[in-house]
C-alpha atoms as a PDB file:
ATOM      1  CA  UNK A   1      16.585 -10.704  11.955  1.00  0.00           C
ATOM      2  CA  UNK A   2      14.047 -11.071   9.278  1.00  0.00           C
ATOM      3  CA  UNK A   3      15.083 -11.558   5.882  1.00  0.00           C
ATOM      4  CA  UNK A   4      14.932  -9.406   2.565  1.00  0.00           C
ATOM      5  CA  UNK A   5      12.417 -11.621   1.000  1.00  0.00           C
ATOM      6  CA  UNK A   6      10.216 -11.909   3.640  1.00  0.00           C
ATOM      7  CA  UNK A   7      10.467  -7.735   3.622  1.00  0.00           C
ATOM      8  CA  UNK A   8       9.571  -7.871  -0.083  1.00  0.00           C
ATOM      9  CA  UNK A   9       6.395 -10.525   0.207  1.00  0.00           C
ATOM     10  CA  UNK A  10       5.131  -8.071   2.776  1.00  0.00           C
ATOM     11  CA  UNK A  11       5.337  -5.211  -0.020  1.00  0.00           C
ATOM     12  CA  UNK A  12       4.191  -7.137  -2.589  1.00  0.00           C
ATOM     13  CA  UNK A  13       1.210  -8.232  -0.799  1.00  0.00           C
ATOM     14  CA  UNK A  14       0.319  -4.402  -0.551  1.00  0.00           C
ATOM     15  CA  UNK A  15       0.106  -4.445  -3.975  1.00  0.00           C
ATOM     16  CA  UNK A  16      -3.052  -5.614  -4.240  1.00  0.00           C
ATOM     17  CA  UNK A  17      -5.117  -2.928  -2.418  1.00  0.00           C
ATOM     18  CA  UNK A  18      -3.256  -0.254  -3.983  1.00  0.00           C
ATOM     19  CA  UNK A  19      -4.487  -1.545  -7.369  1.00  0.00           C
ATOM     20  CA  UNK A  20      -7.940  -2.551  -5.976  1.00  0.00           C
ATOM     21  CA  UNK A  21      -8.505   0.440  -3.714  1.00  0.00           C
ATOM     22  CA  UNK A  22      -6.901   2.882  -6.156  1.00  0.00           C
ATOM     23  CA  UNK A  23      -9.653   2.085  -8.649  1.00  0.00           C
ATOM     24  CA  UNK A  24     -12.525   2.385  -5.988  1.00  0.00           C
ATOM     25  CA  UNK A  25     -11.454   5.617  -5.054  1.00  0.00           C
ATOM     26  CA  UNK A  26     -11.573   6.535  -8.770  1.00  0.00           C
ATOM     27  CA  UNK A  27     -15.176   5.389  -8.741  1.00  0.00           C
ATOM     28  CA  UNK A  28     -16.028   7.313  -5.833  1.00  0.00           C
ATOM     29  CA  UNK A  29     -14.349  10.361  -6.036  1.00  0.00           C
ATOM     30  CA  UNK A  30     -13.133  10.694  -9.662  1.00  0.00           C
ATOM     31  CA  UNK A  31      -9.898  12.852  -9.048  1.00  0.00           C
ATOM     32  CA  UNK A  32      -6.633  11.533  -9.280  1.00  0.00           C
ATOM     33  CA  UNK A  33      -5.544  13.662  -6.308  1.00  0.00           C
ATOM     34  CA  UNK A  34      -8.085  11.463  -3.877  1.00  0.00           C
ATOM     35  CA  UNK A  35      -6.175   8.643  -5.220  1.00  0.00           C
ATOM     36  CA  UNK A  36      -2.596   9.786  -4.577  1.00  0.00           C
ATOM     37  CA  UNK A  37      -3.770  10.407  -0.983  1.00  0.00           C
ATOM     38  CA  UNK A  38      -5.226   7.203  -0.524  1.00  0.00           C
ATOM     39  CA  UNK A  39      -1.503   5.581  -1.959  1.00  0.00           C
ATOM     40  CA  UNK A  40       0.431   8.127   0.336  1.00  0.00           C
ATOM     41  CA  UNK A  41      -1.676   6.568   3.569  1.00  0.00           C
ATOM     42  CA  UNK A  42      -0.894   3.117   2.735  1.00  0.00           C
ATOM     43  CA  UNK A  43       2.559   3.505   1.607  1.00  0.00           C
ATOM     44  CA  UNK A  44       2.696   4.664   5.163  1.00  0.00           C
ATOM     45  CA  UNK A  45       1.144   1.639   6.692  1.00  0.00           C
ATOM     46  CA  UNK A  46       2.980  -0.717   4.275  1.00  0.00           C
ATOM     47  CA  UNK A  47       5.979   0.960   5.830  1.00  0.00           C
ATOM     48  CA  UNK A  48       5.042   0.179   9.162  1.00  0.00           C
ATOM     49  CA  UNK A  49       3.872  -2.905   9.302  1.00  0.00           C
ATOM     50  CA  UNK A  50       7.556  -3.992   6.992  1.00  0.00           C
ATOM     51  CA  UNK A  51       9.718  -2.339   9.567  1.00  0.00           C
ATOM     52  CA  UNK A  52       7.842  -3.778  12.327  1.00  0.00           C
ATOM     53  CA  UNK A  53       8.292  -7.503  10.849  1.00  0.00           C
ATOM     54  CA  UNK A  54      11.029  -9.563  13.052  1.00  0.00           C
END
């Protein structure tokens, strides 16, 4: 069984591209709705990879 914290490190170390990659979508495509999309597909992945961890 993995534990909480190791859950939330995985989360947290999402964090980063969301910030990073949410402001080079802005750059390239200067809509705020191209950004929710891109956070939508990697609050998906972020959610797969933490439910995959053992």
């Amino acid at each position: 069984m993995t534990s909480i914290s190791r859950k939330l490190g995985a989360l947290i170390i999402f964090g980063v591209p969301a910030i990073v990659g949410g402001g080079i979508m802005y750059h390239f495509f200067p809509s705020y709705t191209a950004i929710t999309i891109y956070e939508i597909i990697l609050g998906f992945a972020a959610l797969g990879v933490v439910s995959n961890l053992e």
